[in-house]
N, C-alpha and C. Protein backbone atom coordinates (compact mmCIF):
# COMPACT_ATOMS: atom_id res chain seq x y z
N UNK A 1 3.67 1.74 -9.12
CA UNK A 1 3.15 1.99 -7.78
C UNK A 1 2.82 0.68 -7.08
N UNK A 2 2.23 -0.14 -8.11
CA UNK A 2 1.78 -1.41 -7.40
C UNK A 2 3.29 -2.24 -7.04
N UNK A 3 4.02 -2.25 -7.47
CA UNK A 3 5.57 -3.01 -7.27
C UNK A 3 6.29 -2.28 -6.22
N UNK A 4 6.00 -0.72 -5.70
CA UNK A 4 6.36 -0.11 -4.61
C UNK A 4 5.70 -0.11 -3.25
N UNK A 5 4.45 -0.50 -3.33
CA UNK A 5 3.54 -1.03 -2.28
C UNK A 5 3.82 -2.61 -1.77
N UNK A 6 3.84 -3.11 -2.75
CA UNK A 6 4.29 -4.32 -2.26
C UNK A 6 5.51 -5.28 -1.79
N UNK A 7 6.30 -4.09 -2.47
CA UNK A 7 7.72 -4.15 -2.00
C UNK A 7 8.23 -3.49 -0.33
N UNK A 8 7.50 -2.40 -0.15
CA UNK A 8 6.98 -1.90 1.28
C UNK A 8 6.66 -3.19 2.18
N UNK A 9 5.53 -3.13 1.60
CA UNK A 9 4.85 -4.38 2.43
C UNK A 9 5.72 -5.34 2.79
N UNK A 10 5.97 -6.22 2.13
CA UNK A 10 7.06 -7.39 2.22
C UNK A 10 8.08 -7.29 2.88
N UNK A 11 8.64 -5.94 3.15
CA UNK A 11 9.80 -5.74 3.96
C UNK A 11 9.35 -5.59 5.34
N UNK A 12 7.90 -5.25 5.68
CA UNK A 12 7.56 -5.17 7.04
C UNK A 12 7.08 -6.66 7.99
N UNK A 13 6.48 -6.88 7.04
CA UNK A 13 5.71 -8.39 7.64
C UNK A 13 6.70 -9.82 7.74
N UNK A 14 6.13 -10.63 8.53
CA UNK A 14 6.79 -11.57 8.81
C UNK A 14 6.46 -12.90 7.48
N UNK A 15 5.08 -12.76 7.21
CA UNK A 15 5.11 -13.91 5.74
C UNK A 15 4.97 -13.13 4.70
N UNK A 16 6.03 -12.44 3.85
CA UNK A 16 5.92 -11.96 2.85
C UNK A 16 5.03 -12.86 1.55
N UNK A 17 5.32 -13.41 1.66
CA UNK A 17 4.09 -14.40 0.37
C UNK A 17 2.71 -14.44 0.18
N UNK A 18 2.29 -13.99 1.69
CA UNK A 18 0.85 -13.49 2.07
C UNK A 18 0.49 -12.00 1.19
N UNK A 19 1.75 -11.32 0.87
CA UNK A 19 1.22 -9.77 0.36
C UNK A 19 0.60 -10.03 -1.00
N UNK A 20 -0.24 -9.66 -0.90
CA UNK A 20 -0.89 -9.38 -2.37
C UNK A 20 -1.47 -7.73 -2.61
N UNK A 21 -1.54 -7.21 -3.63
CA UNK A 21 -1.81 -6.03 -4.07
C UNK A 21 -2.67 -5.93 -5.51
N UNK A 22 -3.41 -5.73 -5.57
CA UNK A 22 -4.41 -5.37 -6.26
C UNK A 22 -4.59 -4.02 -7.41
N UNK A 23 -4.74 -3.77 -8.29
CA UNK A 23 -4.81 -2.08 -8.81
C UNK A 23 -6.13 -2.45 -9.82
N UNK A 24 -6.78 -1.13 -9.31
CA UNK A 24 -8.04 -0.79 -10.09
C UNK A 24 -7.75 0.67 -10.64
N UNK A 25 -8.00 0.90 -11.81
CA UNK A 25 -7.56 2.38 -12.36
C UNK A 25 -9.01 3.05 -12.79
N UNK A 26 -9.19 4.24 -12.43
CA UNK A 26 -10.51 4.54 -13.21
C UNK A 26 -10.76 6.05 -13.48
N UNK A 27 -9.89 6.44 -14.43
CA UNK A 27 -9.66 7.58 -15.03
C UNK A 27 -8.10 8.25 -14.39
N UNK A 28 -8.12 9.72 -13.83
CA UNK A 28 -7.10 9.48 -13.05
C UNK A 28 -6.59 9.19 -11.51
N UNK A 29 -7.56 8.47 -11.34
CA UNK A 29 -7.30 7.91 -10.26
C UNK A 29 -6.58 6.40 -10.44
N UNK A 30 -6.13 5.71 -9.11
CA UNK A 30 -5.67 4.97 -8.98
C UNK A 30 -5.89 4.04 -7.88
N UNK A 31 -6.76 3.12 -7.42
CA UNK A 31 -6.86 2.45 -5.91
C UNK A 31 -6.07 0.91 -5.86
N UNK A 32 -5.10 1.18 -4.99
CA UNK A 32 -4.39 -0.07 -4.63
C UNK A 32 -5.17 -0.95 -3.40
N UNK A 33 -5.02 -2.31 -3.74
CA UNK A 33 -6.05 -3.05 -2.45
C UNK A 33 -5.01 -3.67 -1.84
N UNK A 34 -4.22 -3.69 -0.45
CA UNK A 34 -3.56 -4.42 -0.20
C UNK A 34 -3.81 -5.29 0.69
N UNK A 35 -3.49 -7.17 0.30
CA UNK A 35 -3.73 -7.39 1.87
C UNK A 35 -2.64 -8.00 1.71
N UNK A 36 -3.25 -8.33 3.85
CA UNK A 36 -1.69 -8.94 4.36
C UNK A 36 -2.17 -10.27 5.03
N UNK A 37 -1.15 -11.07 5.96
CA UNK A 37 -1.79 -11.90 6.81
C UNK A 37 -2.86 -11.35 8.27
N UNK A 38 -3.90 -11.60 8.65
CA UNK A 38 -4.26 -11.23 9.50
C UNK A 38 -3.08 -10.88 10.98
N UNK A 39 -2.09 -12.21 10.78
CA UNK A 39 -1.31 -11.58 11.87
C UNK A 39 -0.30 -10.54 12.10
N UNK A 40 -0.36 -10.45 10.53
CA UNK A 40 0.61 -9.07 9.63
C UNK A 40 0.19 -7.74 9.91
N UNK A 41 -1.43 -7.54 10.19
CA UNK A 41 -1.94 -6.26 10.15
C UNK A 41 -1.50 -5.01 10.80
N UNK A 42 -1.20 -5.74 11.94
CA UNK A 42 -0.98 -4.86 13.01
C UNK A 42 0.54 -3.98 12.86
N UNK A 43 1.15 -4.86 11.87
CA UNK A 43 2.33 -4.59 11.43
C UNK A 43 3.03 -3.36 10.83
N UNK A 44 1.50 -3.37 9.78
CA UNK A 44 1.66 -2.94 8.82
C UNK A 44 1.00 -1.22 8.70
N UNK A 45 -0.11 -1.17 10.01
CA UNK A 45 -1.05 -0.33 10.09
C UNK A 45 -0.03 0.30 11.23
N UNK A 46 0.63 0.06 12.42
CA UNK A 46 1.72 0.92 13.18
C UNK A 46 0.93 1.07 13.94
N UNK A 47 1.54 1.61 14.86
CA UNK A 47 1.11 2.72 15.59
C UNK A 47 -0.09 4.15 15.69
N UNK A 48 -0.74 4.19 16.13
CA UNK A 48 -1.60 4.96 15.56
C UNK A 48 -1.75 5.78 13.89
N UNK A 49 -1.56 4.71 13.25
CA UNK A 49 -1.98 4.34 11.76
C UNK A 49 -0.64 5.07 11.19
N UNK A 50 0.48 5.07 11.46
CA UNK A 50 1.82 5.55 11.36
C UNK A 50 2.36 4.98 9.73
N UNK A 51 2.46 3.75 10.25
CA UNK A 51 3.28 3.35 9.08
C UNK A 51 2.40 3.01 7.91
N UNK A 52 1.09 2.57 7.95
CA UNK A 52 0.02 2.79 6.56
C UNK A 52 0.05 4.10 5.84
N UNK A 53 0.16 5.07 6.98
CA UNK A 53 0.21 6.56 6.51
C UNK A 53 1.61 6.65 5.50
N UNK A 54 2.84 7.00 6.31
CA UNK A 54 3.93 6.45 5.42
C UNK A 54 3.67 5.90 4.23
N UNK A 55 3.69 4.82 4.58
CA UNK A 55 2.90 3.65 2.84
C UNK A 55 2.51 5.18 1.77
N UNK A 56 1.71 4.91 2.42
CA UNK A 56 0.50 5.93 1.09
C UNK A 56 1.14 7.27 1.21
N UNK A 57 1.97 8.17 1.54
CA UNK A 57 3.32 9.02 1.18
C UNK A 57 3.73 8.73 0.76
N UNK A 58 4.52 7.73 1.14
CA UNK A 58 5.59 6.91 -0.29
C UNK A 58 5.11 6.84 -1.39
N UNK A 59 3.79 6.03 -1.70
CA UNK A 59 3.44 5.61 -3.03
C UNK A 59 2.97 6.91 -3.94
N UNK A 60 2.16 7.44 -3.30
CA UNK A 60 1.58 8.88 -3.62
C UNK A 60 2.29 9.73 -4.54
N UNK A 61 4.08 9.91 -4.06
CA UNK A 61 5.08 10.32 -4.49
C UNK A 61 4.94 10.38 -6.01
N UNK A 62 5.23 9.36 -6.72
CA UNK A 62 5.28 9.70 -8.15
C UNK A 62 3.80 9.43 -8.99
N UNK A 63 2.64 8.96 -8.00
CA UNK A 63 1.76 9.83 -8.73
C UNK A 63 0.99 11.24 -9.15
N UNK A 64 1.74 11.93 -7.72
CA UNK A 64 1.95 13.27 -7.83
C UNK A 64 2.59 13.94 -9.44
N UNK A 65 3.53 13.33 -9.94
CA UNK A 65 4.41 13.98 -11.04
C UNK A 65 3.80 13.58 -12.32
N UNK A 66 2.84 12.55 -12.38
CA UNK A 66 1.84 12.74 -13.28
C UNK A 66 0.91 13.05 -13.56
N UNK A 67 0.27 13.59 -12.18
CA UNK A 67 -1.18 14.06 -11.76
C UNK A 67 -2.30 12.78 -11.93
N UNK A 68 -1.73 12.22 -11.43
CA UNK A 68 -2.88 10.91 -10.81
C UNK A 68 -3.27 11.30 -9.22
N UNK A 69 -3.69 10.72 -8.89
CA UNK A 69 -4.80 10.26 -7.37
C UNK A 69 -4.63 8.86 -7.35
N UNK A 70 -3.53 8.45 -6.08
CA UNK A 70 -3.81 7.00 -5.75
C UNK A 70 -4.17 7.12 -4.25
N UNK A 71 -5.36 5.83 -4.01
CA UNK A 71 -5.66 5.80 -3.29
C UNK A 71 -4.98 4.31 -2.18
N UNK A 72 -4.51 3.95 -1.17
CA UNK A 72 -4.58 2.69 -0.52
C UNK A 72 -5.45 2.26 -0.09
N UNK A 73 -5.91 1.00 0.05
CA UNK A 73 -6.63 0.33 1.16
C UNK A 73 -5.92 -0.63 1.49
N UNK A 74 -6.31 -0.94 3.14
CA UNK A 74 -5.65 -2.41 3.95
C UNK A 74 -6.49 -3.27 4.15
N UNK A 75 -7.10 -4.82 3.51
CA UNK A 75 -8.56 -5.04 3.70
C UNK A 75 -8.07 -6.34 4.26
């Protein structure tokens, strides 16, 4: 999940090297921390929170098929 978030990421923003991603696990849950460049944000968050939403659909996807809970953040 964390290699699919950040692979997301990187394809949207203009300094990919800035992405970093984070994973904290704590039972079955899952919280990804992502950041970006400040000038990236806007990038990345869309349109009335469009493409973050997306993001966290996408990733969500195959923790669904194991019964995890992942969560995103954009900090």
């Amino acid at each position: 999940m964390k290699e699919l978030a950040t692979y997301l990421a990187k394809q949207l923003v203009d300094t990919p090297d800035s992405v970093d991603v984070q994973v904290s696990e704590d039972g079955d849950t899952t919280r990804l921390s992502m950041r970006v460049a400040d000038a990236d944000k806007g990038k990345v968050i869309g349109k009335q929170g469009k493409v973050i939403k997306a993001i966290r659909q996408i990733v969500g996807i195959p923790a669904v098929k194991t019964g995890r809970k992942v969560f995103l953040d954009l900090e």
